[in-house]
PDB file of N, CA and C in Angstrom:
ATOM      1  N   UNK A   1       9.642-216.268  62.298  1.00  0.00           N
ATOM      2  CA  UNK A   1       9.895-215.312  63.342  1.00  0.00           C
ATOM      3  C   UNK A   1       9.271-213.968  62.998  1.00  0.00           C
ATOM      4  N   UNK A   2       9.539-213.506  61.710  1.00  0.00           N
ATOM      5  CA  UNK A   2       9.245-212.012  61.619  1.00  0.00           C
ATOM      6  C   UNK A   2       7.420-212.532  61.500  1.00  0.00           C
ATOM      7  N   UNK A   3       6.842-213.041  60.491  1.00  0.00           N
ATOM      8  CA  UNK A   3       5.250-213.289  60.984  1.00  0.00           C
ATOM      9  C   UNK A   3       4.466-213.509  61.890  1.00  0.00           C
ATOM     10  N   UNK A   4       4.922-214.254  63.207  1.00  0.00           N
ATOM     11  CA  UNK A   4       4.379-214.250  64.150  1.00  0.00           C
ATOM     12  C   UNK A   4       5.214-212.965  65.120  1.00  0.00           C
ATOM     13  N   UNK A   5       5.723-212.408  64.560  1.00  0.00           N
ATOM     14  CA  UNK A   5       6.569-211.472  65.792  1.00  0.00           C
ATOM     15  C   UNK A   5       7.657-212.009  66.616  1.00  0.00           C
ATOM     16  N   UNK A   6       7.799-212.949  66.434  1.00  0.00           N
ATOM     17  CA  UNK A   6       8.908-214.131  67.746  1.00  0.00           C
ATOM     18  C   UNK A   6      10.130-213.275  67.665  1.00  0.00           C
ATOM     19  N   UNK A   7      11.220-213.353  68.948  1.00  0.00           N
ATOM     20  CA  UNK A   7      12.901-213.454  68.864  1.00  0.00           C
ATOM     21  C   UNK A   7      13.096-214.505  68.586  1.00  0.00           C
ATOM     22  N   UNK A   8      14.513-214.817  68.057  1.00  0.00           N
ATOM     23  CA  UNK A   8      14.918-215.991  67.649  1.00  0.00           C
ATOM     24  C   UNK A   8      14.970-217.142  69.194  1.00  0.00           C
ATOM     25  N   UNK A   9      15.036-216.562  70.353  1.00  0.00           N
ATOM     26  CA  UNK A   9      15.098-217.383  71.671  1.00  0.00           C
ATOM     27  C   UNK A   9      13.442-217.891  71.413  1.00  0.00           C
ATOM     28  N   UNK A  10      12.768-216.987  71.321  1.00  0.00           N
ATOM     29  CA  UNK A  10      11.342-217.512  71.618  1.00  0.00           C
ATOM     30  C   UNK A  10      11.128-218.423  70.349  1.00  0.00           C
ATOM     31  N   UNK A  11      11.810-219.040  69.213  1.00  0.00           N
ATOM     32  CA  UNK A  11      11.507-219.463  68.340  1.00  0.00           C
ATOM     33  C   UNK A  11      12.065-220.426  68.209  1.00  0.00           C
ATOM     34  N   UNK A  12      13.053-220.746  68.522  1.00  0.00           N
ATOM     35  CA  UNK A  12      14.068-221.863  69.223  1.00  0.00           C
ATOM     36  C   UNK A  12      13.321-222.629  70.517  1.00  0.00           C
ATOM     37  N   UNK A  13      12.658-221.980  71.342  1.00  0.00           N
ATOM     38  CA  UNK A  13      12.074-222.532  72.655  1.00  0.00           C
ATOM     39  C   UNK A  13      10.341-223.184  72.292  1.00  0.00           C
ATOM     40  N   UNK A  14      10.035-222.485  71.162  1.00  0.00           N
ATOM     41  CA  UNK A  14       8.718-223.043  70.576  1.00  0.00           C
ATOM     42  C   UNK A  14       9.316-224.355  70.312  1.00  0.00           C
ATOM     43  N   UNK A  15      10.082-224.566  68.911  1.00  0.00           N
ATOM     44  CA  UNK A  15      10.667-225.302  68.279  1.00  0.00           C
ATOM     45  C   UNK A  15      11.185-226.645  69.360  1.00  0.00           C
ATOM     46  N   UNK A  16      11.533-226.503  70.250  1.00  0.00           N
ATOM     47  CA  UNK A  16      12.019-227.661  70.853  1.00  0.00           C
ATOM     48  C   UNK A  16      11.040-228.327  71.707  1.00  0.00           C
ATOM     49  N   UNK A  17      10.137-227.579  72.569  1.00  0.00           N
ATOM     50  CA  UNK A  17       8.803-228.217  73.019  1.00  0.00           C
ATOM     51  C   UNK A  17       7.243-228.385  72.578  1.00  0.00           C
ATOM     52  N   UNK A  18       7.268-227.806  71.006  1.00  0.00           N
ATOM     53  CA  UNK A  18       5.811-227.670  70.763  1.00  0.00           C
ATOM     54  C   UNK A  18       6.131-228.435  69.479  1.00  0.00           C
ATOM     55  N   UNK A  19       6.881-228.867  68.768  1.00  0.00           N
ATOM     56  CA  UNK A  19       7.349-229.151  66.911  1.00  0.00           C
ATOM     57  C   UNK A  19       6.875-230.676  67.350  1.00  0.00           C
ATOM     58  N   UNK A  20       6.551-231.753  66.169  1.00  0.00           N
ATOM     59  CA  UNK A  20       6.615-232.957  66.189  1.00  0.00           C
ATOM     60  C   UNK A  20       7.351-233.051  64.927  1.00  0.00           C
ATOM     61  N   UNK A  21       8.772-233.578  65.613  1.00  0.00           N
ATOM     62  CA  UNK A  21       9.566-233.739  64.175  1.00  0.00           C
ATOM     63  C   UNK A  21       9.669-235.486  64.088  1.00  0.00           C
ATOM     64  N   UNK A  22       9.469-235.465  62.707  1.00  0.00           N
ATOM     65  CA  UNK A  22       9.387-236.894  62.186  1.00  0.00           C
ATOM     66  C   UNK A  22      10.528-237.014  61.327  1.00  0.00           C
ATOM     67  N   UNK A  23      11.220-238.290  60.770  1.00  0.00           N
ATOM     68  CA  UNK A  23      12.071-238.605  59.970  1.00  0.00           C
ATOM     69  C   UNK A  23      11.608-239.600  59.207  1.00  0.00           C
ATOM     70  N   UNK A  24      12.110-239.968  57.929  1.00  0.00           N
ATOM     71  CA  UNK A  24      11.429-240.633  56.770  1.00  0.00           C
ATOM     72  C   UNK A  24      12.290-240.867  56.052  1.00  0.00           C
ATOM     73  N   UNK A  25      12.685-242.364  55.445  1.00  0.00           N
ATOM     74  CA  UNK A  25      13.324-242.985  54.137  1.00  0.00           C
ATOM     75  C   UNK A  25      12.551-243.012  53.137  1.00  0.00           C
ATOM     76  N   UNK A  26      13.145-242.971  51.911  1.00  0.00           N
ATOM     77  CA  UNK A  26      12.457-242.983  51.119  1.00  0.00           C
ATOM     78  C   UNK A  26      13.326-244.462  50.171  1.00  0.00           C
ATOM     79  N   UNK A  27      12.352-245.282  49.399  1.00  0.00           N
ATOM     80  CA  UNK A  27      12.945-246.363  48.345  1.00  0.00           C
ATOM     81  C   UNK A  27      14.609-246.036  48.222  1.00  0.00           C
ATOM     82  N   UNK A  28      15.179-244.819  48.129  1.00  0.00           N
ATOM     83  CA  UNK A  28      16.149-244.604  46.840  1.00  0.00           C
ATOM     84  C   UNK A  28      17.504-244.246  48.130  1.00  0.00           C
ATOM     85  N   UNK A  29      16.946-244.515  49.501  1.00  0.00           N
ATOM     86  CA  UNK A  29      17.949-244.114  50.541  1.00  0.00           C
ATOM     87  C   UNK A  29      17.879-242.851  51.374  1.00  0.00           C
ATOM     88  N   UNK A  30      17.502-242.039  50.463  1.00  0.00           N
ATOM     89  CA  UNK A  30      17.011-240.334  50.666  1.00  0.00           C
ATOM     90  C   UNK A  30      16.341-240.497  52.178  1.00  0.00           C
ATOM     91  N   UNK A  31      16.944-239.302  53.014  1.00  0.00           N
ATOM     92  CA  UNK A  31      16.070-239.187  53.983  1.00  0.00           C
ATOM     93  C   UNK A  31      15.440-237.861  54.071  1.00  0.00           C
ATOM     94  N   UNK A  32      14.486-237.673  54.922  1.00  0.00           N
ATOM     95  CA  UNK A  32      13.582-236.978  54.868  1.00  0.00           C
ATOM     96  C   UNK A  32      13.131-236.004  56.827  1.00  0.00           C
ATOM     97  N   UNK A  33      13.163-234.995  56.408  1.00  0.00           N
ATOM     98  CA  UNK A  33      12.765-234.503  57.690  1.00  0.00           C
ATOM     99  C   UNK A  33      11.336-233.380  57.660  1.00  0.00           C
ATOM    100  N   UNK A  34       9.953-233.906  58.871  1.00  0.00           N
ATOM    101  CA  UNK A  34       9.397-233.300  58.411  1.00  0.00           C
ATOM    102  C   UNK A  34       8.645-232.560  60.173  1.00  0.00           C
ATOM    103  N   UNK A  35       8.158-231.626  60.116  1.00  0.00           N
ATOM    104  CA  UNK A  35       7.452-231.279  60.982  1.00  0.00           C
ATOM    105  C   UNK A  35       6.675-230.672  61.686  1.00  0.00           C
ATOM    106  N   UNK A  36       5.735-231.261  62.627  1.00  0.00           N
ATOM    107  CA  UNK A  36       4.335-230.603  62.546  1.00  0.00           C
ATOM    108  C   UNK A  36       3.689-229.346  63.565  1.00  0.00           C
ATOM    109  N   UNK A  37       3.044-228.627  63.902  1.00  0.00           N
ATOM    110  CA  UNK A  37       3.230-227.628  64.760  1.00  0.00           C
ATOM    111  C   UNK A  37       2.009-227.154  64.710  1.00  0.00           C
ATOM    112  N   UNK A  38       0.750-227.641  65.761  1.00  0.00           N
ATOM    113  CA  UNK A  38      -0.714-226.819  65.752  1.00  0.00           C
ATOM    114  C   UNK A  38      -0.626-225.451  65.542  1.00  0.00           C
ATOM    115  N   UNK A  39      -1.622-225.549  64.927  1.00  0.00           N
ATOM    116  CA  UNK A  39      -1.944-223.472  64.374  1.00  0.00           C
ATOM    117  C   UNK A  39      -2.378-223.205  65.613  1.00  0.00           C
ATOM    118  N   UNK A  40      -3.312-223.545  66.514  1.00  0.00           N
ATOM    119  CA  UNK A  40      -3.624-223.353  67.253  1.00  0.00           C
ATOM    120  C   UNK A  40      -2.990-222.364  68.456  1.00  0.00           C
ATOM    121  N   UNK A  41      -1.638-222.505  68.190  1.00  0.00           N
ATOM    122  CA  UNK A  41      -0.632-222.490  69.419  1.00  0.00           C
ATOM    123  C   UNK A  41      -0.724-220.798  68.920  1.00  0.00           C
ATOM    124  N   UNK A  42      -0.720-220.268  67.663  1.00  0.00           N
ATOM    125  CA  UNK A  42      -0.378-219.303  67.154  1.00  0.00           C
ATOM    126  C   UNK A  42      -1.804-218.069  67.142  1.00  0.00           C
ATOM    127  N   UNK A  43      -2.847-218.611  68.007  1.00  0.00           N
ATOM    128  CA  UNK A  43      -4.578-218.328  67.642  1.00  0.00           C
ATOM    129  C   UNK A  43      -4.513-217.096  68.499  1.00  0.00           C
ATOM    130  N   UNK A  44      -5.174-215.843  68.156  1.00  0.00           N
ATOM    131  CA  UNK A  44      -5.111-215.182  69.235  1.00  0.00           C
ATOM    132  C   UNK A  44      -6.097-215.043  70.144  1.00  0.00           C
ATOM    133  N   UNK A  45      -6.464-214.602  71.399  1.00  0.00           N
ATOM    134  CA  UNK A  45      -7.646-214.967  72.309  1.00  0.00           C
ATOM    135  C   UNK A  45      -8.545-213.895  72.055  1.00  0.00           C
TER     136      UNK A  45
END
C-alpha cells in the first residue's frame, strides 16, 4: 500500500479481482499459499 500509494479499500479491491491465488501441498502435509499479480497493472503511462 504505502509503495504504490494505494488506501487499504483500493488494495483490498486490487487483491480480489487482479491476484491469482494458488494453493499447494507439500510431501509433509504443509500447505502452502501463493500469489501472482502482473507488474504491469502497476506501469505508469
Amino acid at each position: 500500500m504505502t509503495v504504490r500509494g494505494l488506501s487499504e479499500d483500493e488494495a483490498v479491491t486490487l487483491i480480489s479481482v487482479a491476484v491469482d491465488f494458488g494453493i499447494t501441498q507439500v510431501v509433509n502435509g504443509n500447505w502452502g499459499v501463493h500469489a501472482i499479480i502482473r507488474q504491469s497493472l502497476f506501469l505508469r503511462p
